[in-house]
PDB file of N, CA and C in Angstrom:
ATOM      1  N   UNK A   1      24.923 -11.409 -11.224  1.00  0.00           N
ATOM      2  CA  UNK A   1      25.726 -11.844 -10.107  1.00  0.00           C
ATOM      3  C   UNK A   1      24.903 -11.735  -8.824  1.00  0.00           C
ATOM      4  N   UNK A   2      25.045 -13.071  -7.797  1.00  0.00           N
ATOM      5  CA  UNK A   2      24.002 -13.279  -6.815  1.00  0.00           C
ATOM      6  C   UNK A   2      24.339 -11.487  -6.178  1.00  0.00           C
ATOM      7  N   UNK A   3      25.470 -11.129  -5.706  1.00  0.00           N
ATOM      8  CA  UNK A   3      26.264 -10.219  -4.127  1.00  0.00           C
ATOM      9  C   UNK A   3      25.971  -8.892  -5.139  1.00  0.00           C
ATOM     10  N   UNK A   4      25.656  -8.790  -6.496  1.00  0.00           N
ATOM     11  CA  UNK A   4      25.111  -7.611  -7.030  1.00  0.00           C
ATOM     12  C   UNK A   4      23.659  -7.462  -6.637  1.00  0.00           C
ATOM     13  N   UNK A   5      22.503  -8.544  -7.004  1.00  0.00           N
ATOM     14  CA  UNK A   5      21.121  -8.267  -6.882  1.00  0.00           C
ATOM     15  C   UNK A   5      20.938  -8.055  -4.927  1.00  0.00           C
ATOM     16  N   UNK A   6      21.946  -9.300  -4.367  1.00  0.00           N
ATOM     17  CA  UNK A   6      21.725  -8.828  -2.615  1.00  0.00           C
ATOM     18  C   UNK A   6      22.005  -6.801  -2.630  1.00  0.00           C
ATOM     19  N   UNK A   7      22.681  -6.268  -2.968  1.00  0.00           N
ATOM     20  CA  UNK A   7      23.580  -5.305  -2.770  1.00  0.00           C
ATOM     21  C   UNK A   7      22.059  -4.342  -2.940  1.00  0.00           C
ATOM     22  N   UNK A   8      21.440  -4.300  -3.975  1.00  0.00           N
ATOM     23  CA  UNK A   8      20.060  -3.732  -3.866  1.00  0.00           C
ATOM     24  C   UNK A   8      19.059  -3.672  -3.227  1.00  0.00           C
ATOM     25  N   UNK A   9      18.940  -4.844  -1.935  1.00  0.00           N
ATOM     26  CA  UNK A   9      18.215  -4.419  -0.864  1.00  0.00           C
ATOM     27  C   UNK A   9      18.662  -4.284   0.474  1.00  0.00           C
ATOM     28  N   UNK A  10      18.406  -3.022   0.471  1.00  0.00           N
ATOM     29  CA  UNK A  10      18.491  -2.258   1.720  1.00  0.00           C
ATOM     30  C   UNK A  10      17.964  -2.691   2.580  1.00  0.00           C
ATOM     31  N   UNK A  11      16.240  -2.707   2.569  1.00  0.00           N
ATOM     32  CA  UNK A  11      14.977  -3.018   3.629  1.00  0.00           C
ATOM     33  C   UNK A  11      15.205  -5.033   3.883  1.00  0.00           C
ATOM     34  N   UNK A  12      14.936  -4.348   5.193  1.00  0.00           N
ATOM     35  CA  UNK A  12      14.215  -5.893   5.873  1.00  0.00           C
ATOM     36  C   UNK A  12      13.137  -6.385   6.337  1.00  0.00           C
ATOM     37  N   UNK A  13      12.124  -7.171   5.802  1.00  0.00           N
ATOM     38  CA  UNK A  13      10.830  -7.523   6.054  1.00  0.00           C
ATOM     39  C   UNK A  13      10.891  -8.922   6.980  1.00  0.00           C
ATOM     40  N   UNK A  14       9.661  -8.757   7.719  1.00  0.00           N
ATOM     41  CA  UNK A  14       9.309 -10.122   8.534  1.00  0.00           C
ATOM     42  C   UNK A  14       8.281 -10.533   7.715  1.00  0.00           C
ATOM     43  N   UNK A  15       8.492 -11.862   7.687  1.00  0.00           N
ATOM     44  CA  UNK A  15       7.170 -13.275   7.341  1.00  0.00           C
ATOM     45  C   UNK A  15       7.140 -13.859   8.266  1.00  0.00           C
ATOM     46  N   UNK A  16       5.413 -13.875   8.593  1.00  0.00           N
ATOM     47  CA  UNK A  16       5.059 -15.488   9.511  1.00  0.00           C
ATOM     48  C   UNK A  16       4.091 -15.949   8.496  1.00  0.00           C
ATOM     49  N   UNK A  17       5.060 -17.117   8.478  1.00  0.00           N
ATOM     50  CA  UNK A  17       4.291 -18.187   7.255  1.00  0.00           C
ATOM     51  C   UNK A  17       3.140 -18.912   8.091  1.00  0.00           C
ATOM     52  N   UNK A  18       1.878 -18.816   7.049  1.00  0.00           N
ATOM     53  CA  UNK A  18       0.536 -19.339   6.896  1.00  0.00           C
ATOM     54  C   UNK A  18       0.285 -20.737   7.574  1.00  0.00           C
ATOM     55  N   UNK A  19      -0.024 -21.204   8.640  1.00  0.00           N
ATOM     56  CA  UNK A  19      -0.367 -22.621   9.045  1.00  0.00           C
ATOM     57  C   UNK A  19      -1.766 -23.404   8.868  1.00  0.00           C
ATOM     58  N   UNK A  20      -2.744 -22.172   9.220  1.00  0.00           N
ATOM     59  CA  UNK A  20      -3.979 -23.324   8.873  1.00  0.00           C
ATOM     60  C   UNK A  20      -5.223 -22.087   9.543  1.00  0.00           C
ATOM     61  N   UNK A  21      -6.203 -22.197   9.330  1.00  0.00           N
ATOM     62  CA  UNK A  21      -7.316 -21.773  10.297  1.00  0.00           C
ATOM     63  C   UNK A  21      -8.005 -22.400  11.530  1.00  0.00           C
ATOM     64  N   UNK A  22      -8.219 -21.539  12.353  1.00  0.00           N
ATOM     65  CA  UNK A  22      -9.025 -22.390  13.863  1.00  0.00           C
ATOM     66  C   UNK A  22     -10.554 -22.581  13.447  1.00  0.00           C
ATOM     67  N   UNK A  23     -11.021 -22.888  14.183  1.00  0.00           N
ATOM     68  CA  UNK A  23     -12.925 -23.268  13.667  1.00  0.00           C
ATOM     69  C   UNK A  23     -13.301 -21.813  13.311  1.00  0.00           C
ATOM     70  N   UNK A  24     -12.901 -20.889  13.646  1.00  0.00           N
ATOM     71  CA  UNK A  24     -13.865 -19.625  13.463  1.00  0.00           C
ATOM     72  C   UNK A  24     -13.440 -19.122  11.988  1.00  0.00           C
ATOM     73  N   UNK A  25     -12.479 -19.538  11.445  1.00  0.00           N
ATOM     74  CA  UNK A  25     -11.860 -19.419   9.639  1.00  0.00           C
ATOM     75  C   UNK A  25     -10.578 -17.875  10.290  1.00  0.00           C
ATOM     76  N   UNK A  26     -10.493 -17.852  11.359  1.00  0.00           N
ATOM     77  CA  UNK A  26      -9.329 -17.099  11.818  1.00  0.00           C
ATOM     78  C   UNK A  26      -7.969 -17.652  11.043  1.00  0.00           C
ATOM     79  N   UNK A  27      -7.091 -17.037  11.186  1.00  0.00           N
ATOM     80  CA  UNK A  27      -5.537 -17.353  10.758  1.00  0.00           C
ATOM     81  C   UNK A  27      -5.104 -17.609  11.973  1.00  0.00           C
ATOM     82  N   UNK A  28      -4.267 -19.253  12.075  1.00  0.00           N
ATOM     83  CA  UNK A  28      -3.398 -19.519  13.467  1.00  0.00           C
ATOM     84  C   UNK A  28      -1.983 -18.941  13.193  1.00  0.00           C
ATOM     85  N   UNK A  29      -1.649 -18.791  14.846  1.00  0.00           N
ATOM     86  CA  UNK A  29      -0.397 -18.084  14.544  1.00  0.00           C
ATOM     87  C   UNK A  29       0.269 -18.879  14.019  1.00  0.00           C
ATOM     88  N   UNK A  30       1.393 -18.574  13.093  1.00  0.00           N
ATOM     89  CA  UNK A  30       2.683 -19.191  12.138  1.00  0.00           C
ATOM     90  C   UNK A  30       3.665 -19.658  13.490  1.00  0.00           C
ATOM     91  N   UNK A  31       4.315 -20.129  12.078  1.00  0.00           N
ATOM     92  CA  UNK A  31       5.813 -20.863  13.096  1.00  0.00           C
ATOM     93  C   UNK A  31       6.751 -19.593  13.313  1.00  0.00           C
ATOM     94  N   UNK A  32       7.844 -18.970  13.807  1.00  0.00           N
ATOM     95  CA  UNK A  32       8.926 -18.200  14.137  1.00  0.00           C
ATOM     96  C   UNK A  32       8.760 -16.918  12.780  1.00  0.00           C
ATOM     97  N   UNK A  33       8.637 -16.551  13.525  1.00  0.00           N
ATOM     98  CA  UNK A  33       8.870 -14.974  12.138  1.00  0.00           C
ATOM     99  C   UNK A  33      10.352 -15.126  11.426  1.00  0.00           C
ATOM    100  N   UNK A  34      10.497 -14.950  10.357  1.00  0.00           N
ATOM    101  CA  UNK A  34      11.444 -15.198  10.065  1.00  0.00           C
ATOM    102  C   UNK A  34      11.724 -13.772   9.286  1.00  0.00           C
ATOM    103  N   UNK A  35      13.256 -13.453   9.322  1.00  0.00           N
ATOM    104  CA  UNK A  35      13.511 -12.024   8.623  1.00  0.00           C
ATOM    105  C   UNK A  35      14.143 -12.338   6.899  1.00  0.00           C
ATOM    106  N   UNK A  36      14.071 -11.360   6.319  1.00  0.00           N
ATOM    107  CA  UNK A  36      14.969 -10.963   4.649  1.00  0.00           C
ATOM    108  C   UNK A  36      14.716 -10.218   4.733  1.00  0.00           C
ATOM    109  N   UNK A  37      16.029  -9.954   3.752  1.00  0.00           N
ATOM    110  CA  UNK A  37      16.142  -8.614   2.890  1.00  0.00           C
ATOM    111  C   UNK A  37      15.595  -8.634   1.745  1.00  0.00           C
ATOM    112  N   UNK A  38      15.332  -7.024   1.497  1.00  0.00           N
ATOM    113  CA  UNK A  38      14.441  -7.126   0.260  1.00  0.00           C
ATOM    114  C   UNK A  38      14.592  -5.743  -0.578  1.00  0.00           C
ATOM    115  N   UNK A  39      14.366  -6.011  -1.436  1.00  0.00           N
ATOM    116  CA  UNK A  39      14.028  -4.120  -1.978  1.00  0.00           C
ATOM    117  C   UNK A  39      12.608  -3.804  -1.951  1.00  0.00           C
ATOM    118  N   UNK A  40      12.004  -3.264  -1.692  1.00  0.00           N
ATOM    119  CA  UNK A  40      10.735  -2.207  -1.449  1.00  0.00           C
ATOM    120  C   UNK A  40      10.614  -1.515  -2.638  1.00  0.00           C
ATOM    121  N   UNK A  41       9.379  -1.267  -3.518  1.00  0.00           N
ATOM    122  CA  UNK A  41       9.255  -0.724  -4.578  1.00  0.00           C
ATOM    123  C   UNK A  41       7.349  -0.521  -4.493  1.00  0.00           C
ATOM    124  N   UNK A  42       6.980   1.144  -4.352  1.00  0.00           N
ATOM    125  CA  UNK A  42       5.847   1.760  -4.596  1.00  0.00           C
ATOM    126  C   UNK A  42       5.766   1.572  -6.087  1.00  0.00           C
ATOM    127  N   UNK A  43       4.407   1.179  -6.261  1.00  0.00           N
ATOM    128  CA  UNK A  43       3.869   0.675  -7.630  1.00  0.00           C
ATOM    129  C   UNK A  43       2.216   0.977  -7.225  1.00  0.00           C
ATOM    130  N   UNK A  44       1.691   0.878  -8.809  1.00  0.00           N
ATOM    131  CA  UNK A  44       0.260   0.727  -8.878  1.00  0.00           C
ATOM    132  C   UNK A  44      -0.014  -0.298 -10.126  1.00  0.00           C
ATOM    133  N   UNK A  45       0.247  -1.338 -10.212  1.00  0.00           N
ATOM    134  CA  UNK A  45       0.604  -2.253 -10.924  1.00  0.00           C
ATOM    135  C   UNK A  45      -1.311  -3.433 -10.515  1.00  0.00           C
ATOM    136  N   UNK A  46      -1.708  -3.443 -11.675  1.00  0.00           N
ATOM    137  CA  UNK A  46      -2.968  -4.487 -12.014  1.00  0.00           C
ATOM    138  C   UNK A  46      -2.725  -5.724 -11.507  1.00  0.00           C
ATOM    139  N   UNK A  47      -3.032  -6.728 -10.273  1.00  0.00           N
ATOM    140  CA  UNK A  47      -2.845  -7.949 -10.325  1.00  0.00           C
ATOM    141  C   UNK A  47      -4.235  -9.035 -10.177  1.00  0.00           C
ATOM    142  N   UNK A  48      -3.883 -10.013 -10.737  1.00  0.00           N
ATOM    143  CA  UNK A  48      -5.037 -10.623 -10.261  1.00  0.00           C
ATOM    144  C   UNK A  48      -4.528 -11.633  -9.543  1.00  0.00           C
ATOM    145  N   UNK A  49      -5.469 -12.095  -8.743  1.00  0.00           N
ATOM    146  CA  UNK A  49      -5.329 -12.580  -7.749  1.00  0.00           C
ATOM    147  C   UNK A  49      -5.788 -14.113  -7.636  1.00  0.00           C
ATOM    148  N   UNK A  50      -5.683 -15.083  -6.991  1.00  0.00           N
ATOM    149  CA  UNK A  50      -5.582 -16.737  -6.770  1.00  0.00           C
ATOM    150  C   UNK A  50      -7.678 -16.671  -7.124  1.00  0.00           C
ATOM    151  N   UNK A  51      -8.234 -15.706  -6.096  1.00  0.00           N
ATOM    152  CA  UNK A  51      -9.324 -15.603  -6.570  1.00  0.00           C
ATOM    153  C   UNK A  51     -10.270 -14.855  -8.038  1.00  0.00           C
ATOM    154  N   UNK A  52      -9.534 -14.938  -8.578  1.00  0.00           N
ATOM    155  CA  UNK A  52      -9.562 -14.349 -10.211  1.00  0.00           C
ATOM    156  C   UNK A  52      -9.984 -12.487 -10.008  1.00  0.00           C
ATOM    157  N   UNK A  53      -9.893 -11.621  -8.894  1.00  0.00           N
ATOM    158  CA  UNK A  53     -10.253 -10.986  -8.714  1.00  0.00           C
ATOM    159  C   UNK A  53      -9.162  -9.541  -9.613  1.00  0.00           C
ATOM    160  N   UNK A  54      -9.322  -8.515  -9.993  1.00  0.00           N
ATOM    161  CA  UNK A  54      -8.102  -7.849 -10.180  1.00  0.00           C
ATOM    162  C   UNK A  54      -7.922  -6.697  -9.337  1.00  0.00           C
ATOM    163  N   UNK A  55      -7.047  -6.320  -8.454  1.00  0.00           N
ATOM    164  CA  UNK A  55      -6.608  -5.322  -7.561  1.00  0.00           C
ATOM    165  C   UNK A  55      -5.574  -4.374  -8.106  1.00  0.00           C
ATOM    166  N   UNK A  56      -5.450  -3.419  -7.269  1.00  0.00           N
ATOM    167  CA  UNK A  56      -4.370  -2.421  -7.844  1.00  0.00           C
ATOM    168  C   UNK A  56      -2.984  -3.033  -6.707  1.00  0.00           C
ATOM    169  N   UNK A  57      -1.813  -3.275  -6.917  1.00  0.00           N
ATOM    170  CA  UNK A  57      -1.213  -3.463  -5.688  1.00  0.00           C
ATOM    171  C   UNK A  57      -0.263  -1.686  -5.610  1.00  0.00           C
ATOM    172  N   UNK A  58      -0.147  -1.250  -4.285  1.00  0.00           N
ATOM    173  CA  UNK A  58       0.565  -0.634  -3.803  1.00  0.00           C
ATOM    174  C   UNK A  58       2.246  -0.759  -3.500  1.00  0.00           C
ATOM    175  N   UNK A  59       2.338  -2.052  -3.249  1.00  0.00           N
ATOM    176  CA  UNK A  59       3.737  -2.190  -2.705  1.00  0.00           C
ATOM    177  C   UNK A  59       4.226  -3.635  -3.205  1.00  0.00           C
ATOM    178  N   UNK A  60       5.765  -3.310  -4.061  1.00  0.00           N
ATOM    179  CA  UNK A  60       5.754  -5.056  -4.449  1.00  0.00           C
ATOM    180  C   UNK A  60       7.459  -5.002  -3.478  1.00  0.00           C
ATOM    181  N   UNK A  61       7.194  -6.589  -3.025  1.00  0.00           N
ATOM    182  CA  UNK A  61       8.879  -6.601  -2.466  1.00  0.00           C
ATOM    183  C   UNK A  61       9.657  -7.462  -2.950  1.00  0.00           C
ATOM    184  N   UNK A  62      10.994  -7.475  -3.620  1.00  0.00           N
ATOM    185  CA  UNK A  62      11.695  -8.724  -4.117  1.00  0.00           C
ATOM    186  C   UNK A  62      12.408  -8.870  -3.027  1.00  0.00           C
ATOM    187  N   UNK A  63      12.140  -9.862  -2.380  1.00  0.00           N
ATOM    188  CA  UNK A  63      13.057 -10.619  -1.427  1.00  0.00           C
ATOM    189  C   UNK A  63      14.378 -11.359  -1.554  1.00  0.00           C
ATOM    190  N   UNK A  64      15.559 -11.516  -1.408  1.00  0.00           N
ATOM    191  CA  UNK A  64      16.534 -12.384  -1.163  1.00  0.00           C
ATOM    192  C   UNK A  64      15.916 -13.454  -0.901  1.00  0.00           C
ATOM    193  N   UNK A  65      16.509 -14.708  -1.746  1.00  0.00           N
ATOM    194  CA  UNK A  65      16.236 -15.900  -2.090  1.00  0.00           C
ATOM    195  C   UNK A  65      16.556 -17.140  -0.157  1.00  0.00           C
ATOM    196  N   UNK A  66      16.897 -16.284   0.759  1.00  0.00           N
ATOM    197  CA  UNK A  66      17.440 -16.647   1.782  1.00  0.00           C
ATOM    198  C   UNK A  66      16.587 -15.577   3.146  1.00  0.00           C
ATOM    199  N   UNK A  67      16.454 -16.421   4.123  1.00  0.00           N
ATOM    200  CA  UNK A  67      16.047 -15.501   5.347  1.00  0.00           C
ATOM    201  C   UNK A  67      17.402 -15.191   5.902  1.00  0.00           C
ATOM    202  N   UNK A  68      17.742 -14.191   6.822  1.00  0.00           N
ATOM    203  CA  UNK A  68      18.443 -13.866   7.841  1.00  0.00           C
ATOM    204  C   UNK A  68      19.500 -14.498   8.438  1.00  0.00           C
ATOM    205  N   UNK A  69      18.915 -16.190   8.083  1.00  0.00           N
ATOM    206  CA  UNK A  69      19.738 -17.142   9.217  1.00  0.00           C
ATOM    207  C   UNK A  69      20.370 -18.224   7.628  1.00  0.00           C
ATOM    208  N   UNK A  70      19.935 -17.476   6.315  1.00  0.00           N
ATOM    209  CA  UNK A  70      20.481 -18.240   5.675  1.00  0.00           C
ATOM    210  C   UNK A  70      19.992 -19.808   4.703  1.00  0.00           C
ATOM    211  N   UNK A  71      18.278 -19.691   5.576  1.00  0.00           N
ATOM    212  CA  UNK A  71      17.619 -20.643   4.925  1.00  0.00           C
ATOM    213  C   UNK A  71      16.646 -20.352   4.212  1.00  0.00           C
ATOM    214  N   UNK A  72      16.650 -20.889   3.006  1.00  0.00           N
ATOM    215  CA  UNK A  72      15.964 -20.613   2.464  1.00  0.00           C
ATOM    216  C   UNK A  72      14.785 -20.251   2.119  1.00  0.00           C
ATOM    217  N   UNK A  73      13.565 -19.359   1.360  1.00  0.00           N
ATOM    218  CA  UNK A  73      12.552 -18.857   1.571  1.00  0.00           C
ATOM    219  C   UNK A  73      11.521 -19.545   0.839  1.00  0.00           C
ATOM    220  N   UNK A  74      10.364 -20.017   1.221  1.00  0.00           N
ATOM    221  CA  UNK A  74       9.340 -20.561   0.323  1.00  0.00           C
ATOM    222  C   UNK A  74       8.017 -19.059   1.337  1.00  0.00           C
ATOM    223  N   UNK A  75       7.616 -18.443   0.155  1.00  0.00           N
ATOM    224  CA  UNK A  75       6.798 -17.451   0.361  1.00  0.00           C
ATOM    225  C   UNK A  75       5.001 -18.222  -0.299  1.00  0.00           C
ATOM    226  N   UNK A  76       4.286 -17.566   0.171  1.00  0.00           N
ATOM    227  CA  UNK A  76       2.666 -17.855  -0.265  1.00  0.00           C
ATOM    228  C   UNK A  76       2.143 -16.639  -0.011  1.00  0.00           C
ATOM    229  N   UNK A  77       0.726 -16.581  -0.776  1.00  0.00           N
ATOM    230  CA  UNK A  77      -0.337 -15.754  -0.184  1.00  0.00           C
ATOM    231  C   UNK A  77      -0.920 -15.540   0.926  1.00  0.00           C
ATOM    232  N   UNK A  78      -0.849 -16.297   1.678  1.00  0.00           N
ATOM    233  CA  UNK A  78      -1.442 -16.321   3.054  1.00  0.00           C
ATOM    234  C   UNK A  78      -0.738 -16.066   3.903  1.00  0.00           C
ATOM    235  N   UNK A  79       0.604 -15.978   3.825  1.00  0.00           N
ATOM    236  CA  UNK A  79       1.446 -15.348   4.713  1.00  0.00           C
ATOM    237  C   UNK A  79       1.638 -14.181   5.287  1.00  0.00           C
ATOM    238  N   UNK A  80       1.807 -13.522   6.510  1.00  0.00           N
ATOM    239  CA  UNK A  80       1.304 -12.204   6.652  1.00  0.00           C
ATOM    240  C   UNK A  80       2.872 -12.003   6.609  1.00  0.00           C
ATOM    241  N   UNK A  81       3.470 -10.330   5.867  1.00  0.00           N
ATOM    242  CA  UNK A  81       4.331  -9.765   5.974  1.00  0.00           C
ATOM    243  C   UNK A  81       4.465  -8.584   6.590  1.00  0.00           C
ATOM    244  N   UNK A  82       5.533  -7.984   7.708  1.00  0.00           N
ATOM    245  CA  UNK A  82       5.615  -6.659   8.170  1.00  0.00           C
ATOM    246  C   UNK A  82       6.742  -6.196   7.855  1.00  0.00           C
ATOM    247  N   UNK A  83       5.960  -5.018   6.749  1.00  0.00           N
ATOM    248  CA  UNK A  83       7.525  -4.004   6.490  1.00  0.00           C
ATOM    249  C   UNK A  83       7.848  -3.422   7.066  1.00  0.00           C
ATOM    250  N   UNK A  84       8.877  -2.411   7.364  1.00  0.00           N
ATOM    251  CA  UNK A  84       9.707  -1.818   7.817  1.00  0.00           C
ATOM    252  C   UNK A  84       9.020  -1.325   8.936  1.00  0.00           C
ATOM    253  N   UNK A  85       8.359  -0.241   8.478  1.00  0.00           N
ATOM    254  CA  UNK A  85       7.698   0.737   9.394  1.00  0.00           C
ATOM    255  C   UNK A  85       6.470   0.220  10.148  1.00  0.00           C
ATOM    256  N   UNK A  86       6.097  -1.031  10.295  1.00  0.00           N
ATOM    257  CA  UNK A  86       5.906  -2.152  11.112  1.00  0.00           C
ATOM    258  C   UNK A  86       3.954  -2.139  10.289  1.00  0.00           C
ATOM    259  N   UNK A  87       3.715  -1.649   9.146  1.00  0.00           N
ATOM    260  CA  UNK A  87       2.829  -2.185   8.408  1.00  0.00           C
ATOM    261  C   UNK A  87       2.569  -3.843   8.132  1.00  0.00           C
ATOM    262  N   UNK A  88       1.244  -3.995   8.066  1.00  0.00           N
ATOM    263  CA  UNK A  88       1.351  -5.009   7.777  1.00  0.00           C
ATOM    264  C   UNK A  88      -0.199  -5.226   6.570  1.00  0.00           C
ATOM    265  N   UNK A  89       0.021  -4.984   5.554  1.00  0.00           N
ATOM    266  CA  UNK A  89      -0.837  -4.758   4.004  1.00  0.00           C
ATOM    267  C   UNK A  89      -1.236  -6.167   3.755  1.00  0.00           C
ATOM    268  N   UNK A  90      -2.269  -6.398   2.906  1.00  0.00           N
ATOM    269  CA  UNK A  90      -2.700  -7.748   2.601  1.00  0.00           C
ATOM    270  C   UNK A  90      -2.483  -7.608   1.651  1.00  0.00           C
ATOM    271  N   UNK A  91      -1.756  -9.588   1.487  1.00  0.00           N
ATOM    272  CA  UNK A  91      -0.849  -9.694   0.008  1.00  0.00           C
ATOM    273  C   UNK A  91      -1.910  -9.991  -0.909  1.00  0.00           C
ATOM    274  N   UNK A  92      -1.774  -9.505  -2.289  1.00  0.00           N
ATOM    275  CA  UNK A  92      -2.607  -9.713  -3.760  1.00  0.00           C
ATOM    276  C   UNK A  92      -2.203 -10.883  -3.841  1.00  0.00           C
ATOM    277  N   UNK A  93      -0.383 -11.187  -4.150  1.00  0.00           N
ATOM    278  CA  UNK A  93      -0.253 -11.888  -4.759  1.00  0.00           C
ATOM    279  C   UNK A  93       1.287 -12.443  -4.341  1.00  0.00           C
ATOM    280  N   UNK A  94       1.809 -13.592  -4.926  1.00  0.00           N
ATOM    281  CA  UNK A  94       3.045 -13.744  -4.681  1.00  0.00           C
ATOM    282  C   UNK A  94       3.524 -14.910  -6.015  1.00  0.00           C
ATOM    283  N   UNK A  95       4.737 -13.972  -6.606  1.00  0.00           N
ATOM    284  CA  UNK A  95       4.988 -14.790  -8.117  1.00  0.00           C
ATOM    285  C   UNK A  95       6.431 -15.050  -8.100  1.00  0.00           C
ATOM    286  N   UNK A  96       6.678 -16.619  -8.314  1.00  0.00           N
ATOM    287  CA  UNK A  96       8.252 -16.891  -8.470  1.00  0.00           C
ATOM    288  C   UNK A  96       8.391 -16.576  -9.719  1.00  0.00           C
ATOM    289  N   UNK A  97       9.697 -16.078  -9.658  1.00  0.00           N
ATOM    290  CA  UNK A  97      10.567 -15.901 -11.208  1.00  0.00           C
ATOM    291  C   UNK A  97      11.845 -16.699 -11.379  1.00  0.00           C
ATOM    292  N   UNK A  98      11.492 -17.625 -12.662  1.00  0.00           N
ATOM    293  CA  UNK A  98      12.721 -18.362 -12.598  1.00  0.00           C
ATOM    294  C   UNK A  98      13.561 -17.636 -13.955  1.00  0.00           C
ATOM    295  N   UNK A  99      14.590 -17.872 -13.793  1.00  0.00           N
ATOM    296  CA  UNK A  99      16.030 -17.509 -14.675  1.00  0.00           C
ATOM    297  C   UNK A  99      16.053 -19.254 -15.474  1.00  0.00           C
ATOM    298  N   UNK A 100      17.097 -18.824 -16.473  1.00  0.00           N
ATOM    299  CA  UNK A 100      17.742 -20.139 -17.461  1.00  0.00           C
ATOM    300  C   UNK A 100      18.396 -21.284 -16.558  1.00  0.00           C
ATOM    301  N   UNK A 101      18.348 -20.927 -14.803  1.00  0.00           N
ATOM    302  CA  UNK A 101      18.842 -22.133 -14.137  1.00  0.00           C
ATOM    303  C   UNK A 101      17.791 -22.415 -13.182  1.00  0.00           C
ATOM    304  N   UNK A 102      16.473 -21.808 -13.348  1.00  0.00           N
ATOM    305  CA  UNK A 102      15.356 -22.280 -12.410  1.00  0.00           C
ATOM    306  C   UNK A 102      15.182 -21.179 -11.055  1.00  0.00           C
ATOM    307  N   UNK A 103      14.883 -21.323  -9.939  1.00  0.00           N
ATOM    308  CA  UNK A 103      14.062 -20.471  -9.311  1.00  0.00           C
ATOM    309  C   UNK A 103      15.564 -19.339  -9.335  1.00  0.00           C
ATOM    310  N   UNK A 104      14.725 -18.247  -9.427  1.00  0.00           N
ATOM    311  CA  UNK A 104      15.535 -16.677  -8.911  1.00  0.00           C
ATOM    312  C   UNK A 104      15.245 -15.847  -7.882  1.00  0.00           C
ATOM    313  N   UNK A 105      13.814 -15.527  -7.700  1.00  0.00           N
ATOM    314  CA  UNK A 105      13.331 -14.521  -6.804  1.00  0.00           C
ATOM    315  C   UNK A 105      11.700 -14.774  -6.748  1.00  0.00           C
ATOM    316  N   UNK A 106      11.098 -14.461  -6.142  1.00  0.00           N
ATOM    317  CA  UNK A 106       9.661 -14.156  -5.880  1.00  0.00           C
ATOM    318  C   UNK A 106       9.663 -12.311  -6.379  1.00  0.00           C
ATOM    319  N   UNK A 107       8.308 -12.313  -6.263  1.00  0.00           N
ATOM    320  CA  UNK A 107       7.617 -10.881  -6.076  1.00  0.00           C
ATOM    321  C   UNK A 107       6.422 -10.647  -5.702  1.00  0.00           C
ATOM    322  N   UNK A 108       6.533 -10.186  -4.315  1.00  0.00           N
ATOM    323  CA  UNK A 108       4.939 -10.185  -3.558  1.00  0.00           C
ATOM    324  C   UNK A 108       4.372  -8.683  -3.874  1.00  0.00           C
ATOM    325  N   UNK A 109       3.108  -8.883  -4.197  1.00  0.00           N
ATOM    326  CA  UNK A 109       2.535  -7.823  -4.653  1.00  0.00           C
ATOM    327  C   UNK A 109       1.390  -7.588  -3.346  1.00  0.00           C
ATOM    328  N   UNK A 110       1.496  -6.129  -2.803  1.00  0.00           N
ATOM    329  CA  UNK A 110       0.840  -6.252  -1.613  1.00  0.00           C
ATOM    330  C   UNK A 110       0.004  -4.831  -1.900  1.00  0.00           C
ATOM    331  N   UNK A 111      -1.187  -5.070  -1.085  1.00  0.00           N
ATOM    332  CA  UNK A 111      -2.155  -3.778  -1.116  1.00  0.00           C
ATOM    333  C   UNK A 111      -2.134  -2.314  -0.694  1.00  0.00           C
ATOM    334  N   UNK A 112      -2.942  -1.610  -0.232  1.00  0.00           N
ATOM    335  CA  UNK A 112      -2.389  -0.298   0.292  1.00  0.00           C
ATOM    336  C   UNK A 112      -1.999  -0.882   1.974  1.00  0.00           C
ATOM    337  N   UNK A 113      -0.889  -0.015   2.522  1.00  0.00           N
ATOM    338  CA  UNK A 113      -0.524  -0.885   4.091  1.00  0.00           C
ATOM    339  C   UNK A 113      -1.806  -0.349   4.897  1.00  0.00           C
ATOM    340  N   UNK A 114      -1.959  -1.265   6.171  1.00  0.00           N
ATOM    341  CA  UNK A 114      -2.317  -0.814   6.896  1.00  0.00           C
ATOM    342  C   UNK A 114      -1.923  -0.789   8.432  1.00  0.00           C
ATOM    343  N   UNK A 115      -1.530   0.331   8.988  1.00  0.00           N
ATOM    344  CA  UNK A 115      -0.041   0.533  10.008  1.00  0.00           C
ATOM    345  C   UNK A 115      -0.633  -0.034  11.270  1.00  0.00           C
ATOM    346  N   UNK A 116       0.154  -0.327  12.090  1.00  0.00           N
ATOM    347  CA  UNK A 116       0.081  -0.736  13.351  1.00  0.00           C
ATOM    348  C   UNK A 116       0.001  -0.236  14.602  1.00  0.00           C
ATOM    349  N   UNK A 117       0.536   1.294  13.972  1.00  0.00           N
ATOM    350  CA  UNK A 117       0.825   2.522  15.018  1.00  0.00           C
ATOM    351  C   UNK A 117      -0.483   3.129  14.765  1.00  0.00           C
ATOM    352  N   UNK A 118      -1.040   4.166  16.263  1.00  0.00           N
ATOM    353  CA  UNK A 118      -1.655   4.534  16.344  1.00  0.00           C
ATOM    354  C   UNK A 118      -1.639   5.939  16.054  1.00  0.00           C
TER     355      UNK A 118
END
């Protein structure tokens, strides 16, 4: 039941989705940060990565299939995410999971954080 799996996340993460690089191979800023809910789950889970590489990830988040305002979420790798405590970790990975009726959830698999606070 959709209002059972929402009911499991507590935490709310920001995404600014991935637009493109400037000449220097920098990341341009994204369009509007957008918020979800999510559950937060410490792991040390093997992933490999778009670059065939394999990492340990630290932190995976299942997001609500919806942002904040209700529209829907298309997540990537290149997207930078800030959890809670205003970290912001580089993602391994990001995997849709579909159910017997097609898309269900993502699961971003993210590295050790690295905080923002001093």
């Amino acid at each position: 039941m959709e209002s059972d799996w929402l009911s499991t996340m507590p935490e709310t993460v920001t995404v600014v989705a991935y637009i493109g690089h400037d000449r220097y191979s920098d990341p341009l800023p994204g369009a509007t940060p957008k918020q979800f809910r999510c559950r937060l789950e410490q792991t040390s889970k093997e992933i490999r990565g778009q670059d065939g590489l394999v990492r340990v990830a630290a932190t995976v988040i299942f997001p609500w299939k919806n942002d904040t305002t209700g529209a829907a979420l298309v997540l990537t790798e290149r997207d930078k995410f800030t959890l809670p405590d205003g970290a912001t970790p580089p993602v391994l990975a990001v995997e849709r999971v579909d159910d017997e009726l097609g898309f269900h959830h993502y699961e971003v698999y993210l590295a050790h954080s690295v905080s923002n606070s001093a």
